[in-house]
C-alpha atoms as a PDB file:
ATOM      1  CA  UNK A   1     -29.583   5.560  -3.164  1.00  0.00           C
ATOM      2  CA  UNK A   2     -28.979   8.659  -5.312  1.00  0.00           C
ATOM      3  CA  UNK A   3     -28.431   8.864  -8.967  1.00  0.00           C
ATOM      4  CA  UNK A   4     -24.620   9.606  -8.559  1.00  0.00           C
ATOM      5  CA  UNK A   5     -24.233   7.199  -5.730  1.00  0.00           C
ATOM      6  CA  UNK A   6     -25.483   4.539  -8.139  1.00  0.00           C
ATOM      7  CA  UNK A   7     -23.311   5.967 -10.740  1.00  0.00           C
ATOM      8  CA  UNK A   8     -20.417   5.232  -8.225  1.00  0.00           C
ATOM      9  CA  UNK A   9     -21.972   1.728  -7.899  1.00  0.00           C
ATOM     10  CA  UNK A  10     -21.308   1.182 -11.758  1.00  0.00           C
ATOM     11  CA  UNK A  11     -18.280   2.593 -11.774  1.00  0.00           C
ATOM     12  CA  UNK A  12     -16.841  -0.128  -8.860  1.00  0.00           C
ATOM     13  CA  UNK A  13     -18.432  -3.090 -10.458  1.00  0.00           C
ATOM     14  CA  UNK A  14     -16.990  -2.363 -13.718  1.00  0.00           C
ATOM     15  CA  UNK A  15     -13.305  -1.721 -12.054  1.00  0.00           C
ATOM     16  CA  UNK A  16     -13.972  -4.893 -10.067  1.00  0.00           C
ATOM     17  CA  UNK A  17     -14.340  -6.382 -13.268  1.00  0.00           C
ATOM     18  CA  UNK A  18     -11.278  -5.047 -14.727  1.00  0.00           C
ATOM     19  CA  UNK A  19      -9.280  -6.611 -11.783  1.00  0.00           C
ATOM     20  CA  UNK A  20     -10.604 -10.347 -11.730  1.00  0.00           C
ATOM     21  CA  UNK A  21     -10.670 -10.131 -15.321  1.00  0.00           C
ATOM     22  CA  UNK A  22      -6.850 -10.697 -15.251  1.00  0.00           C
ATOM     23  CA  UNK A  23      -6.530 -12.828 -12.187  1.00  0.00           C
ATOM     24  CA  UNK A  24      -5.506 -15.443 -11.300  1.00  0.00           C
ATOM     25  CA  UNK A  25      -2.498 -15.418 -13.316  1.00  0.00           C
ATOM     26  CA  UNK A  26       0.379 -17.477 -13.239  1.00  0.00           C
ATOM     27  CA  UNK A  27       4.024 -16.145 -13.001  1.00  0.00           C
ATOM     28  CA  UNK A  28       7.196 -18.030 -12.474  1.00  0.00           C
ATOM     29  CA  UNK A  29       8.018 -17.262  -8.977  1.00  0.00           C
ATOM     30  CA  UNK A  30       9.603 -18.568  -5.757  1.00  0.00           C
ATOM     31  CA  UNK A  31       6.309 -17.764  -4.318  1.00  0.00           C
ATOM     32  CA  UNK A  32       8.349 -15.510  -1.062  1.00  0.00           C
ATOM     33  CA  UNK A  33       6.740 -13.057  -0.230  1.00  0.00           C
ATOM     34  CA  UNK A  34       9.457 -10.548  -0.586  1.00  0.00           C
ATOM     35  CA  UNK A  35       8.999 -11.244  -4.363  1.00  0.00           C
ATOM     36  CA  UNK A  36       7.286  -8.059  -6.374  1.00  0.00           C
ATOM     37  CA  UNK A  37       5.258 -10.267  -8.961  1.00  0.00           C
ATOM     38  CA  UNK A  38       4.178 -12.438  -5.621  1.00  0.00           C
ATOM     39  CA  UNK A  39       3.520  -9.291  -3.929  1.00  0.00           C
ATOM     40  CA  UNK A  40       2.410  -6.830  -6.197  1.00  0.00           C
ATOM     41  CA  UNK A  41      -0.041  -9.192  -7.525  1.00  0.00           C
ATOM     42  CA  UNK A  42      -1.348  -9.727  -4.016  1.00  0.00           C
ATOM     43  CA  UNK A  43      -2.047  -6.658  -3.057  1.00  0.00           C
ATOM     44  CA  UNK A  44      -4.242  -6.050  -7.099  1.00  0.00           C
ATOM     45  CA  UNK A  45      -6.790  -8.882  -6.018  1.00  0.00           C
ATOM     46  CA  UNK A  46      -6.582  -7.767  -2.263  1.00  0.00           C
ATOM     47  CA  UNK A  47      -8.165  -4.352  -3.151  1.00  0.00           C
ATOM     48  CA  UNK A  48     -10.306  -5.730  -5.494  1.00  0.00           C
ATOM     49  CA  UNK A  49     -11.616  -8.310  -2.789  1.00  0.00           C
ATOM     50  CA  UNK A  50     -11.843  -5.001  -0.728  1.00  0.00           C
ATOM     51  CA  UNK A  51     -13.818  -2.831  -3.402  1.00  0.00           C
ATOM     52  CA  UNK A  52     -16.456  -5.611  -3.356  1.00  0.00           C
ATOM     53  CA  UNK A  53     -16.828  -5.577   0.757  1.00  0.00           C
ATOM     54  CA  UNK A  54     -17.457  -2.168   0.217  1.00  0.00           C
ATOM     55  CA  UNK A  55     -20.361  -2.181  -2.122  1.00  0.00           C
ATOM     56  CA  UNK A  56     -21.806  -5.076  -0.164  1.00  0.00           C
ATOM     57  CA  UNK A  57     -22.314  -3.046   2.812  1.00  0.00           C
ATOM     58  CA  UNK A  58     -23.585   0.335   0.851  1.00  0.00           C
ATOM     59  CA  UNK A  59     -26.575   0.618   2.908  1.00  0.00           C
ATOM     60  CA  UNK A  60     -24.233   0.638   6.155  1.00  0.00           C
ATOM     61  CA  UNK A  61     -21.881   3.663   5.099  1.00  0.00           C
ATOM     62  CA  UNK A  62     -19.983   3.513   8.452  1.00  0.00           C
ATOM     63  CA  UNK A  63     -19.038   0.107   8.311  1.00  0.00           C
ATOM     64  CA  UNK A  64     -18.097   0.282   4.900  1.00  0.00           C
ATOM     65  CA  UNK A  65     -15.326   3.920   5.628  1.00  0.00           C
ATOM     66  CA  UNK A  66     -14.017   0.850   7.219  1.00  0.00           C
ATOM     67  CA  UNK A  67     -13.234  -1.130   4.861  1.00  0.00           C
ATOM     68  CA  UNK A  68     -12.737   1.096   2.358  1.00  0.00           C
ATOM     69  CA  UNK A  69      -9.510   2.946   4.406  1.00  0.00           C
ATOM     70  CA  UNK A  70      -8.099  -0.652   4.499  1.00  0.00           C
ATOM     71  CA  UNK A  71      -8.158  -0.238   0.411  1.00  0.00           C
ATOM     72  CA  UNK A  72      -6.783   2.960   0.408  1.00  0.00           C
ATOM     73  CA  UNK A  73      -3.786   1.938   2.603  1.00  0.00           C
ATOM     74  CA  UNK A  74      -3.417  -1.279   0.410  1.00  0.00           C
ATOM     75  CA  UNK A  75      -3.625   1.199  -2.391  1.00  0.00           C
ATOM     76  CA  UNK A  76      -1.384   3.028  -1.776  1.00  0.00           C
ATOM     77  CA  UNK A  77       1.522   0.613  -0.285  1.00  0.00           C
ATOM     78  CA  UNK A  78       1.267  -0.651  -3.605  1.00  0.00           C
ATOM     79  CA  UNK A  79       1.828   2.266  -5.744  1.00  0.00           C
ATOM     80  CA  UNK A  80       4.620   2.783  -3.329  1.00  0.00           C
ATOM     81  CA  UNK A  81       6.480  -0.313  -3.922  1.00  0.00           C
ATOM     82  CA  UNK A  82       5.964  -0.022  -7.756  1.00  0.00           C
ATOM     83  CA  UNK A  83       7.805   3.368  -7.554  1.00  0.00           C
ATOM     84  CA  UNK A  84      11.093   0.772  -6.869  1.00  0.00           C
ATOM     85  CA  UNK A  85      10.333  -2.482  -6.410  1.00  0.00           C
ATOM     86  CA  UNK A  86      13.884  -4.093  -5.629  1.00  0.00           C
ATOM     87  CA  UNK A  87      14.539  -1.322  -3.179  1.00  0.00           C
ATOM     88  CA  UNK A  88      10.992  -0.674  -1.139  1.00  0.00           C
ATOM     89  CA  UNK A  89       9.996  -4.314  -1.199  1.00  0.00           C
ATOM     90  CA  UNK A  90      12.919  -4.584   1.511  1.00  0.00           C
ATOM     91  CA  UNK A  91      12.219  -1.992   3.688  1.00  0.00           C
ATOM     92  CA  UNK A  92       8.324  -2.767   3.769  1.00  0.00           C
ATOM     93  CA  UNK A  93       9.190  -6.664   4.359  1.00  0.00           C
ATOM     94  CA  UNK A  94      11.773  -5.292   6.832  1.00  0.00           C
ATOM     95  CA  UNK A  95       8.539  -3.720   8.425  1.00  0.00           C
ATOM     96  CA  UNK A  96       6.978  -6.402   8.161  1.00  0.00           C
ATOM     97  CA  UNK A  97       9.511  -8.673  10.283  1.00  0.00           C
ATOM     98  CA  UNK A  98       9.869  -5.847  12.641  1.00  0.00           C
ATOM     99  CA  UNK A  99       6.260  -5.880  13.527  1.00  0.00           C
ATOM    100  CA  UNK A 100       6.133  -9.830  13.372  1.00  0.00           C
ATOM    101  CA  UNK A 101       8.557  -9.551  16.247  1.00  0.00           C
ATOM    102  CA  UNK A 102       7.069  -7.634  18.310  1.00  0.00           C
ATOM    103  CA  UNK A 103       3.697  -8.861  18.687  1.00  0.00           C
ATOM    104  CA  UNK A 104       5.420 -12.023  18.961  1.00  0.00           C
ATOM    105  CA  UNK A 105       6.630 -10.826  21.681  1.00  0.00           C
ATOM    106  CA  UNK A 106       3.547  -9.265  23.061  1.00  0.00           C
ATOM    107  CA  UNK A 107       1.701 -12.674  22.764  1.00  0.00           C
ATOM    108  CA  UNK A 108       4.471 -14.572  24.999  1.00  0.00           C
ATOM    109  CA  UNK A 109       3.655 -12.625  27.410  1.00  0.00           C
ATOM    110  CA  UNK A 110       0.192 -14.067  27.665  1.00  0.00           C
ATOM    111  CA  UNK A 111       1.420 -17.827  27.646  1.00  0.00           C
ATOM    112  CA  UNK A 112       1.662 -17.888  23.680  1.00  0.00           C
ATOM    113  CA  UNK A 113       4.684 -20.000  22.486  1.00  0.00           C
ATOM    114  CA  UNK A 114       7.380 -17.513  20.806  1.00  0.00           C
ATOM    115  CA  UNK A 115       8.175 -17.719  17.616  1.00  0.00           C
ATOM    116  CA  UNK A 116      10.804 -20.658  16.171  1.00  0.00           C
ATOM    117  CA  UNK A 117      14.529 -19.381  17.452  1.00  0.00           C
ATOM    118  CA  UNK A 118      15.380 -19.744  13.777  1.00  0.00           C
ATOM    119  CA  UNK A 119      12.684 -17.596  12.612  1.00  0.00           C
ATOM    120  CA  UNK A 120      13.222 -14.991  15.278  1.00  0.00           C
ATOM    121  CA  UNK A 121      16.918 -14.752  14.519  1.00  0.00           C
ATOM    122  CA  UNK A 122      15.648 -14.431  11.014  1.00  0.00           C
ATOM    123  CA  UNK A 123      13.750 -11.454  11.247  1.00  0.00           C
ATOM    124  CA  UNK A 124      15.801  -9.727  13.616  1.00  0.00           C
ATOM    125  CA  UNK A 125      18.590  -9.808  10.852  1.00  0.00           C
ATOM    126  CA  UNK A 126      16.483  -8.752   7.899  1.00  0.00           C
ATOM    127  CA  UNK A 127      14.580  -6.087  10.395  1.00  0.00           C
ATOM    128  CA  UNK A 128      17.676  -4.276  11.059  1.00  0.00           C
ATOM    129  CA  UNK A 129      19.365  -4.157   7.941  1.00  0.00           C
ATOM    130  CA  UNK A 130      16.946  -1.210   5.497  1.00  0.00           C
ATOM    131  CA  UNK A 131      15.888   2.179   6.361  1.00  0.00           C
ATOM    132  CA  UNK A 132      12.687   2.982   8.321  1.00  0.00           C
ATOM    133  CA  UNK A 133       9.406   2.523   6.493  1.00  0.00           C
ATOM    134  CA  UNK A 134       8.023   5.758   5.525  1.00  0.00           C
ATOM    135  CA  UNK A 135       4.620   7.077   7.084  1.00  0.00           C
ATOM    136  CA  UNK A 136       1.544   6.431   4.899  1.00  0.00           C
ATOM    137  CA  UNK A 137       0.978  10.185   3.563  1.00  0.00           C
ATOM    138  CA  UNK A 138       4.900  10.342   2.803  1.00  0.00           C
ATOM    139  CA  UNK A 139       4.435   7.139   0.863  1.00  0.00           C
ATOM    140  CA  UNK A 140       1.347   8.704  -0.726  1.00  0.00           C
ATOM    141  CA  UNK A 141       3.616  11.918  -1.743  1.00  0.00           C
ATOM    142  CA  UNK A 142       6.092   9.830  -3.485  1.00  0.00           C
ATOM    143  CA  UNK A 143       3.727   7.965  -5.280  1.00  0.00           C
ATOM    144  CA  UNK A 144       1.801  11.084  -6.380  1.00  0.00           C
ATOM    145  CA  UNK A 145       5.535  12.860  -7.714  1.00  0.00           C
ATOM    146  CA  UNK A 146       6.372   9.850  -9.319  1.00  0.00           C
ATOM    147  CA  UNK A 147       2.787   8.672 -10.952  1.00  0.00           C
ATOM    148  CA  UNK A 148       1.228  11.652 -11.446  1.00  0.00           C
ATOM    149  CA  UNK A 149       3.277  12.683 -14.424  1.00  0.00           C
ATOM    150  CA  UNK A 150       3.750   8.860 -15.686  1.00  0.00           C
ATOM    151  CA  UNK A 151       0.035   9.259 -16.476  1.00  0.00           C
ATOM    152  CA  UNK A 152      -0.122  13.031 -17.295  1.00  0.00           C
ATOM    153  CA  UNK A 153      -3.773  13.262 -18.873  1.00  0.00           C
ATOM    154  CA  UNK A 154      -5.455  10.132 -17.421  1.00  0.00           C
ATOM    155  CA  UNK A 155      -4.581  11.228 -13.731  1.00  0.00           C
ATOM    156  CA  UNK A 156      -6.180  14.869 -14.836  1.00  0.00           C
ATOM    157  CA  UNK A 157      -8.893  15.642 -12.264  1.00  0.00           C
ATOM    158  CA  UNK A 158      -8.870  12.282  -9.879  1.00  0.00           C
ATOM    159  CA  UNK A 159      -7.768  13.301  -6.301  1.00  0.00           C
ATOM    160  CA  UNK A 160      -4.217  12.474  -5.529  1.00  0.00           C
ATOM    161  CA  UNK A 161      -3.342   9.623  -3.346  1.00  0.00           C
ATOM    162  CA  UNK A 162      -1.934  12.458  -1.160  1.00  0.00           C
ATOM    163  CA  UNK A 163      -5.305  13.996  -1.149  1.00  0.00           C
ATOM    164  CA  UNK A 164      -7.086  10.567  -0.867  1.00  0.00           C
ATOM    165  CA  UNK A 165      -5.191  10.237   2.272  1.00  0.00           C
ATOM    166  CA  UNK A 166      -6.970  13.419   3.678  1.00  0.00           C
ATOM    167  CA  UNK A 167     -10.471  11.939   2.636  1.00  0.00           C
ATOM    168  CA  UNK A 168      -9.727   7.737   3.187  1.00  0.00           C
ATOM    169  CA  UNK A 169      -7.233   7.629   5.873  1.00  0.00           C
ATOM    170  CA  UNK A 170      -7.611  10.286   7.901  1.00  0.00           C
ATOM    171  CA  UNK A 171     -11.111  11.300   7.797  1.00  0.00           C
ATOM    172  CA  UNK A 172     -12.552   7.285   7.653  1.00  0.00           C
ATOM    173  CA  UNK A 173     -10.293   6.718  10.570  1.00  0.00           C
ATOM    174  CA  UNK A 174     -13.656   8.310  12.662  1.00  0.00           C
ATOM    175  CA  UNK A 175     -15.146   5.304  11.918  1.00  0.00           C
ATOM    176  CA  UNK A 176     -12.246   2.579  12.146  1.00  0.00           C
ATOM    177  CA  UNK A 177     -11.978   4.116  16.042  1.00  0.00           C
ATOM    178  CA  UNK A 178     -14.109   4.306  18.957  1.00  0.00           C
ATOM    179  CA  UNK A 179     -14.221   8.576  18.546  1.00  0.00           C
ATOM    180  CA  UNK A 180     -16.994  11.234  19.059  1.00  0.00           C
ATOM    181  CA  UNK A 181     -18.064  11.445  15.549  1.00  0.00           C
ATOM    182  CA  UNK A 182     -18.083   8.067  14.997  1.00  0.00           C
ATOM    183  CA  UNK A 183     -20.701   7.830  17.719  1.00  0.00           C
ATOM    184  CA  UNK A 184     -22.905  11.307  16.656  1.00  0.00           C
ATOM    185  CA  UNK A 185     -24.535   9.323  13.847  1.00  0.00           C
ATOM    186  CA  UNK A 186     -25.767   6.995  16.931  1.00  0.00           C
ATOM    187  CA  UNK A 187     -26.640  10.055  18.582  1.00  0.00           C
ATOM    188  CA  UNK A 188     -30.009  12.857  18.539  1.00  0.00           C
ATOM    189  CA  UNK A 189     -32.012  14.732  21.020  1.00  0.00           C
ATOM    190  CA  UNK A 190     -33.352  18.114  21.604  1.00  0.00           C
ATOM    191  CA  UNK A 191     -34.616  19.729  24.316  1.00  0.00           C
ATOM    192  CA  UNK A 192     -31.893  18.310  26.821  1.00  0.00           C
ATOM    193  CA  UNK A 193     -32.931  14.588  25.969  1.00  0.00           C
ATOM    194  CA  UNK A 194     -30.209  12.006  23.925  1.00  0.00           C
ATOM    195  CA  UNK A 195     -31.750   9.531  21.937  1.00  0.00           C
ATOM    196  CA  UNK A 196     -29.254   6.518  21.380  1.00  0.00           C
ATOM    197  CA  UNK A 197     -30.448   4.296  18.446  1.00  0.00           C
ATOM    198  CA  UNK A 198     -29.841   3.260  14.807  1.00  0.00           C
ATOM    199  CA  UNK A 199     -28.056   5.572  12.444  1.00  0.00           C
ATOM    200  CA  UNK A 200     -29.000   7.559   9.916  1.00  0.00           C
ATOM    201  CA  UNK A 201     -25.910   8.295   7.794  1.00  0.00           C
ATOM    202  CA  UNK A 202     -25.810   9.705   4.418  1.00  0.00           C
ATOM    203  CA  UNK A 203     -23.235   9.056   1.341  1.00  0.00           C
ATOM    204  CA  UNK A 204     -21.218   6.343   1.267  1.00  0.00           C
ATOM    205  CA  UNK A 205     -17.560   5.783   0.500  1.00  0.00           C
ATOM    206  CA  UNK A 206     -17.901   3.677  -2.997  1.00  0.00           C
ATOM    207  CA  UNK A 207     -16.955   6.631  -5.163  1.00  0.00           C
ATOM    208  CA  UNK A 208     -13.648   7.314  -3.106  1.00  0.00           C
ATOM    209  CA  UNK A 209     -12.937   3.707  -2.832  1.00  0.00           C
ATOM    210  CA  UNK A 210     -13.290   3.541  -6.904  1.00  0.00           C
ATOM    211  CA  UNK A 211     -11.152   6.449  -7.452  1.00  0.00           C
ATOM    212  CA  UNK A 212      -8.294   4.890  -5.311  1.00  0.00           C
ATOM    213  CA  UNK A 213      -8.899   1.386  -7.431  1.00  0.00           C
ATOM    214  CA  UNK A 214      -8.450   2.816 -10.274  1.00  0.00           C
ATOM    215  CA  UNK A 215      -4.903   4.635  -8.772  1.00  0.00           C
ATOM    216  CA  UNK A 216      -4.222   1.090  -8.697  1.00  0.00           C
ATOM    217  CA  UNK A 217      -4.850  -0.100 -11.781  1.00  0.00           C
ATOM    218  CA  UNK A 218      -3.559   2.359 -13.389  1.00  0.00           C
ATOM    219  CA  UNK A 219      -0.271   1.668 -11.564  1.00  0.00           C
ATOM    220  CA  UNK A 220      -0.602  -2.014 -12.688  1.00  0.00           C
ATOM    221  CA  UNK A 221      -1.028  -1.414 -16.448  1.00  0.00           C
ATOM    222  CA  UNK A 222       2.469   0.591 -16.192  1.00  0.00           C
ATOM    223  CA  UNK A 223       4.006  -2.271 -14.152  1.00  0.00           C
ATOM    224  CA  UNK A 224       2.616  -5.275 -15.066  1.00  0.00           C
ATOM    225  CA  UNK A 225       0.899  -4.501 -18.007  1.00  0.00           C
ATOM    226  CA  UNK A 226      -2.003  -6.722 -17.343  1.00  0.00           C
ATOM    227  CA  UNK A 227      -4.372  -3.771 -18.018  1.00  0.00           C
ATOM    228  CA  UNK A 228      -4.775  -0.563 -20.848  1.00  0.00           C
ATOM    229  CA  UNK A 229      -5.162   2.540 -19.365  1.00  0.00           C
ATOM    230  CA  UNK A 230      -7.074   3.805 -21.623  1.00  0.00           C
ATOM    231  CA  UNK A 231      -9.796   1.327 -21.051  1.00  0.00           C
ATOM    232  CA  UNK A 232      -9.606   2.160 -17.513  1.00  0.00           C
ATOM    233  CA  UNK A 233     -10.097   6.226 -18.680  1.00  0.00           C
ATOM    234  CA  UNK A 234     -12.872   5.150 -20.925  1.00  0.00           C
ATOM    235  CA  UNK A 235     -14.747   3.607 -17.962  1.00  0.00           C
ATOM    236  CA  UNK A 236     -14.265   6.927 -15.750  1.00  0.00           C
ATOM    237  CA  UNK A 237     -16.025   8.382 -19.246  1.00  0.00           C
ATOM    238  CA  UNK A 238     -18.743   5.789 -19.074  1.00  0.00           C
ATOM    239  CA  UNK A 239     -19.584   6.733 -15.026  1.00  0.00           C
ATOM    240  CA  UNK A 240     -18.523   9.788 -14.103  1.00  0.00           C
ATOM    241  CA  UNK A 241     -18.958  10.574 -10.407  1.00  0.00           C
ATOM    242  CA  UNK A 242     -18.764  14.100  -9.084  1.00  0.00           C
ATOM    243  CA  UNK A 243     -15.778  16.581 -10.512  1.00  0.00           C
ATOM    244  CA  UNK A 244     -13.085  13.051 -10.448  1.00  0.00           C
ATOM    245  CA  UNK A 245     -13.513  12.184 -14.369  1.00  0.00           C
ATOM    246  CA  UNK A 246     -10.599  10.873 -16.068  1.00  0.00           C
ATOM    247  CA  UNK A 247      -8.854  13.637 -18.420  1.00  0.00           C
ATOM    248  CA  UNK A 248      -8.132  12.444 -22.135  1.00  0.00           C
ATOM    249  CA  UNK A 249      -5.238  11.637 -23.565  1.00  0.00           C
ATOM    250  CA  UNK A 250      -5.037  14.842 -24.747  1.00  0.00           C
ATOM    251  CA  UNK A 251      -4.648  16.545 -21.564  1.00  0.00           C
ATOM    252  CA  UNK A 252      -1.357  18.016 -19.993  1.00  0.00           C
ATOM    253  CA  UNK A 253      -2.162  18.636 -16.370  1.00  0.00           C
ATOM    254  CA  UNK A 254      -1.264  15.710 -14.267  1.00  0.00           C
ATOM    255  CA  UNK A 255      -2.453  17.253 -10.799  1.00  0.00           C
END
């Protein structure tokens, strides 16, 4: 592994860190999952469970773009419900019923019991009753207009979530799907011979998967104030990776 790969390596561990440092914690709560604190505080260790899956498979770069566009989806969902929590926790739960239902409905089909009548009357109510969820790069757009210039300074020079979407999303979806670069690295020949066999694949995602982490956190520390963003700056300081260091506090851009 290269120096800056390593550097990236750091960088996650010491985020990872950061995150289990303040979990568990305990909050008076109904414990529904339409609750933020319930929620919210979810989705902080379920990226951080995430960011370690990805620097366990390091050495297997493809398998780990896997993983890592499941953390920037979680990443971003949950900078989009901290935007307004009362208000986009019901549409995404709404979602949530929604899709519930219908694969529900997809497993009767097979000979799998339906769900409770109670519960399906349930969702059908609560999935009719918000607005449509928006897509994943929309919610990514509203996070970035709304964060972005919370954070001024300490955002300056890490990609946008709208940008991470480009790079996490839609370019690790390759690997999440059965496509034709996914199967190139499996791939060589010359000479009009294909050689199928092991692949040899260079870079990994830890540095993206850090960057959107620490979108995260730095969300978190705003919200829930379990962390200081500073600290979270000083770390980017500590192990910078590539041209995404953390401005200071001194800095005005918050592109």
């Amino acid at each position: 592994m290269d120096a800056e790969s390593e550097m990236a390596c750091r960088l996650a561990e010491a985020l990872i860190a950061t995150a289990w440092d303040s979990l568990p914690r305990v909050t008076k709560s109904a414990g529904d999952f339409d609750d933020w604190d319930t929620c919210g505080r979810g989705l902080i260790a379920r990226t951080a469970y995430l960011l370690e899956s990805v620097l366990v498979l390091r050495d297997r770069p493809m398998d780990a773009e896997v993983i890592a566009r499941s953390l920037f989806d979680h990443t971003v969902v949950f900078c989009w419900l901290a935007i307004d929590p009362q208000n986009n926790m019901k549409r995404w739960m709404a979602h949530d019923f929604k899709e519930r239902l219908a694969m529900a409905d997809h497993a009767s089909k097979f000979g799998l019991r339906r769900l409770p009548p109670q519960h399906e009357e349930y969702f059908k109510d609560q999935a009719g009753k918000v607005k449509k969820l928006p897509t994943t790069v929309d919610m990514a757009r509203a996070a970035d207009a709304h964060w972005l210039s919370v954070f001024n300074g300490i955002f300056t020079g890490v990609s946008s979530l709208e940008g991470g979407y480009a790079v996490m999303f839609r370019g690790y979806s390759a690997a999440v799907h059965p496509t034709s670069r996914g199967i190139s690295h499996f791939l060589s020949g010359r000479s009009g011979q294909v050689a199928v066999g092991r692949p040899v694949v260079s870079g990994t995602p830890i540095a993206s998967s850090a960057s959107a982490m620490t979108a995260m956190l730095l969300v978190c520390s705003r919200v829930f104030h379990w962390y200081d963003a500073n600290a979270i700056a000083r770390l980017w300081r500590q192990y910078p990776i590539g041209e995404a260091r953390l401005g200071d506090q001194t800095s005005t851009s918050g592109a």
